[in-house]
C-alpha atoms as a PDB file:
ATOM      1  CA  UNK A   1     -27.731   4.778  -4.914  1.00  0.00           C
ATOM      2  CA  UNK A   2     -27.078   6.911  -1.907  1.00  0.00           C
ATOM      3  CA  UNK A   3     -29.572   8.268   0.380  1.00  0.00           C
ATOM      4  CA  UNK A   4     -28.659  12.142  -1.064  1.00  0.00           C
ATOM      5  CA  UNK A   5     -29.152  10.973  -4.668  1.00  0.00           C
ATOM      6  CA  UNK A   6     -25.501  12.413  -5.172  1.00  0.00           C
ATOM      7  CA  UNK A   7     -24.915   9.196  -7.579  1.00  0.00           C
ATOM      8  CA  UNK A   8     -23.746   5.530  -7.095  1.00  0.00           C
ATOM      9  CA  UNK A   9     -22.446   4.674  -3.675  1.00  0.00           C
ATOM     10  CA  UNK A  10     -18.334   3.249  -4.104  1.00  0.00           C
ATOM     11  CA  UNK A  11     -18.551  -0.356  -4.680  1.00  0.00           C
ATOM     12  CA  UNK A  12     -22.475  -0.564  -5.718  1.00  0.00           C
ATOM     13  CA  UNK A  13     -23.040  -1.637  -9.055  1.00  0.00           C
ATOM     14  CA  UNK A  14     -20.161  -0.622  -9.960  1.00  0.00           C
ATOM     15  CA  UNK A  15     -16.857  -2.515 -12.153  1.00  0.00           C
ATOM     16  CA  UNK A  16     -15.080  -1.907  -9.032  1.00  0.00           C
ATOM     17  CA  UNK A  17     -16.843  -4.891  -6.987  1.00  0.00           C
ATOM     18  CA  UNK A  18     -15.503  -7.043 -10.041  1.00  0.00           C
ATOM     19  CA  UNK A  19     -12.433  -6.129 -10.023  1.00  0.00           C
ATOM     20  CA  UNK A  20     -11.319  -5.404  -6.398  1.00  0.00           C
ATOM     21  CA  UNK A  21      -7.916  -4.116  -6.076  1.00  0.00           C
ATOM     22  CA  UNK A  22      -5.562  -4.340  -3.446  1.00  0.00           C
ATOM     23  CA  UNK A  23      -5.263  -2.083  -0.457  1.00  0.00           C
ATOM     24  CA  UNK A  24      -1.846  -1.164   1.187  1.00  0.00           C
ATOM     25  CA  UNK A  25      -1.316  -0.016   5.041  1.00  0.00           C
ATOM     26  CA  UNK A  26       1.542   1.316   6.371  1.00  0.00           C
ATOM     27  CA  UNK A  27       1.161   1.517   9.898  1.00  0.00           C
ATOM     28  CA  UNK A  28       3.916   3.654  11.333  1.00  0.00           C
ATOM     29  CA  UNK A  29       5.292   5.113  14.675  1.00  0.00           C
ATOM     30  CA  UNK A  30       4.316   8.515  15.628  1.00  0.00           C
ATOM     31  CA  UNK A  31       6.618   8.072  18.306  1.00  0.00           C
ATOM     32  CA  UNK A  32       9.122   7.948  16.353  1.00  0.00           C
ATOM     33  CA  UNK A  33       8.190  10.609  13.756  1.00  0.00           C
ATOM     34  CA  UNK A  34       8.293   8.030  11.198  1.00  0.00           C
ATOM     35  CA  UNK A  35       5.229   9.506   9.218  1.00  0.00           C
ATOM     36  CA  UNK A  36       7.080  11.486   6.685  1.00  0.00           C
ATOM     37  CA  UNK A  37       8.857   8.214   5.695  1.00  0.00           C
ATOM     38  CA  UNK A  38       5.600   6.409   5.610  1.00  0.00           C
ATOM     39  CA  UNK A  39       4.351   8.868   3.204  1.00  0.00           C
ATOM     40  CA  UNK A  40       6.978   8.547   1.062  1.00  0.00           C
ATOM     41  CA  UNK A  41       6.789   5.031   0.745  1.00  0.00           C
ATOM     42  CA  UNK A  42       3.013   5.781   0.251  1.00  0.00           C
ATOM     43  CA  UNK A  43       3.780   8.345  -2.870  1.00  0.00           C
ATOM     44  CA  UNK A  44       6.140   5.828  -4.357  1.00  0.00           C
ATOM     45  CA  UNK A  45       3.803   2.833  -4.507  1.00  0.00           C
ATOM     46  CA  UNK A  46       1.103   5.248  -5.694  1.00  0.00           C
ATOM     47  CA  UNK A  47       2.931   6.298  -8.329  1.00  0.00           C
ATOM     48  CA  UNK A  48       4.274   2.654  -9.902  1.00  0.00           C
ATOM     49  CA  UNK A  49       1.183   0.530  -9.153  1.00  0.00           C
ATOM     50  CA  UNK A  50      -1.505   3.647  -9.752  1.00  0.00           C
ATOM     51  CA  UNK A  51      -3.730   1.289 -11.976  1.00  0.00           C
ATOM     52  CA  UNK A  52      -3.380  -1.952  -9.411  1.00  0.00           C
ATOM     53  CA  UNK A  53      -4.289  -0.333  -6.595  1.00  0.00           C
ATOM     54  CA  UNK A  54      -7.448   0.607  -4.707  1.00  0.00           C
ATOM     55  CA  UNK A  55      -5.658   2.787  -1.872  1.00  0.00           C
ATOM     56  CA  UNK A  56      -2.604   3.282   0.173  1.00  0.00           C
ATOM     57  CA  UNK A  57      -3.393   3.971   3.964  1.00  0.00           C
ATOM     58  CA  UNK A  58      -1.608   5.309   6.376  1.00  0.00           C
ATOM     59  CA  UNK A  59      -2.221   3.919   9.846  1.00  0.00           C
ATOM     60  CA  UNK A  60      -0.713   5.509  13.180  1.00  0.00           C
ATOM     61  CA  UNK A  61       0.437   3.689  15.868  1.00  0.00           C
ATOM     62  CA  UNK A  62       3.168   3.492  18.215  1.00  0.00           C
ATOM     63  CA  UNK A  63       6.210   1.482  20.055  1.00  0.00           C
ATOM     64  CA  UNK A  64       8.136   1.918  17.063  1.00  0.00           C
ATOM     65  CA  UNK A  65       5.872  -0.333  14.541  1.00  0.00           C
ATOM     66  CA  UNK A  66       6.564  -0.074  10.988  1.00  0.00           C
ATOM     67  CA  UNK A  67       4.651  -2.429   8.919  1.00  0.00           C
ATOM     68  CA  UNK A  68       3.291  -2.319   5.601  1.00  0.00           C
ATOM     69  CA  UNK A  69       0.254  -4.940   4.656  1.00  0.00           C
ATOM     70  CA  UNK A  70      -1.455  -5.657   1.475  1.00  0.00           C
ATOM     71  CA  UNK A  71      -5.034  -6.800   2.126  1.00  0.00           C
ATOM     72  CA  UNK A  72      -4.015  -7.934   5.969  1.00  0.00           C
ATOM     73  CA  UNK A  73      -1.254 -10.105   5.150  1.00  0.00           C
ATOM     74  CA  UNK A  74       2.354  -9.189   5.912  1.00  0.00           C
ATOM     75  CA  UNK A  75       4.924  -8.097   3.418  1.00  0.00           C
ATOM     76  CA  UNK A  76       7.291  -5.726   5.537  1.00  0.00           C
ATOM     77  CA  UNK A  77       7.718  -5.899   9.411  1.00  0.00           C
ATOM     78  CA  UNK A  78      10.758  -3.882  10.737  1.00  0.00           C
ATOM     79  CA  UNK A  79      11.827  -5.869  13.244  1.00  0.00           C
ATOM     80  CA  UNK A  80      11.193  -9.135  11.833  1.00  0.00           C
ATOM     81  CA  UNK A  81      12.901  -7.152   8.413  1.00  0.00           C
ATOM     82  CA  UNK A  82      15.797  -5.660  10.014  1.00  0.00           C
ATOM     83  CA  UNK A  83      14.756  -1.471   9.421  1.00  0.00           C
ATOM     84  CA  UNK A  84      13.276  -0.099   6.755  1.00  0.00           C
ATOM     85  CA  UNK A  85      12.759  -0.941   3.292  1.00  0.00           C
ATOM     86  CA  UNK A  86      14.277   0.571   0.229  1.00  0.00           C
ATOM     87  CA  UNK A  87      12.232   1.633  -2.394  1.00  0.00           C
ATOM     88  CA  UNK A  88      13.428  -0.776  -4.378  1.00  0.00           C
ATOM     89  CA  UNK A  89      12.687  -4.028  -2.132  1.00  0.00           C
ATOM     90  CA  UNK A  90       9.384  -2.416  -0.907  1.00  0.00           C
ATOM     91  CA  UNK A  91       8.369  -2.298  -5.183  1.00  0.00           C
ATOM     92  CA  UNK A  92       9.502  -5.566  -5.804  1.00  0.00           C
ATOM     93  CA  UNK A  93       7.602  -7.285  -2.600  1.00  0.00           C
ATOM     94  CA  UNK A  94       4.227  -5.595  -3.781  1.00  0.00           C
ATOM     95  CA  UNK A  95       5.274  -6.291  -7.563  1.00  0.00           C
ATOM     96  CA  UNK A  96       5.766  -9.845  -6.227  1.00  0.00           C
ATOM     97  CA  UNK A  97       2.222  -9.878  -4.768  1.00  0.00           C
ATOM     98  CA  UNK A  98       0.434  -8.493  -7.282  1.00  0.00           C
ATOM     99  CA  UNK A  99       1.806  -9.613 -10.343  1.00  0.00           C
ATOM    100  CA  UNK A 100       5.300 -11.608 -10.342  1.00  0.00           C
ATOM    101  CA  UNK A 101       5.603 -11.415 -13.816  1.00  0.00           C
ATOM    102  CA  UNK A 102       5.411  -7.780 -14.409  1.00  0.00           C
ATOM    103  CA  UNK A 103       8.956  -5.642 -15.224  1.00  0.00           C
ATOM    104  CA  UNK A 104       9.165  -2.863 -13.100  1.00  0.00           C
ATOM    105  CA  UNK A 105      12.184  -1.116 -15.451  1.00  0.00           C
ATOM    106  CA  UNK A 106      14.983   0.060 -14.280  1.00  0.00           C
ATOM    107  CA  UNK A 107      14.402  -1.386 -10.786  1.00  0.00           C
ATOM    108  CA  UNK A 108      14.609  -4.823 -11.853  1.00  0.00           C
ATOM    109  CA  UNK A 109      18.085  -4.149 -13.027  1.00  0.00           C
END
């Protein structure tokens, strides 16, 4: 319980210390302007994996980075990638991660 007796503290006796989900950072360039894209990216992953995961972040930084993690490990760098990643590509790398096996519909196609 919380010291303010408000109710259960996130991740206290709750299901979610079970069942952890993954967590997604974008870390962008503010440099650059490049949060509005980040964003973006961040609304579409919410909105195809909202039941697999725990949070999308958003991370400034700058000297143009654009990267995008799941749980600390690498999945999109944009140098290493060469730019940015489509929506489709970005959905199929976390699909990939999460759960290979799962059809994401019309993107798949």
């Amino acid at each position: 319980m919380d010291q303010g007796g408000t109710g259960p503290v996130p991740g206290e006796g709750t299901a979610e210390v079970a069942t952890r989900r993954p967590r997604v950072a974008i870390t962008y360039c503010v440099q650059c302007n490049w949060l509005l894209r980040s964003a973006w990216m961040a609304q579409e992953l919410l909105s195809t994996f909202k039941d697999d995961l725990s949070e999308v972040a958003l991370r400034p930084g700058k000297g143009g980075v654009f990267r995008i993690e799941v749980d600390g490990d690498l999945l999109w760098e944009r140098v290493q990638d060469g730019g940015f990643p489509d929506v489709k590509a970005l959905k199929q790398r976390v699909r990939d991660r999460l759960d290979p096996a799962r059809d994401l519909g019309h993107i798949d196609r």
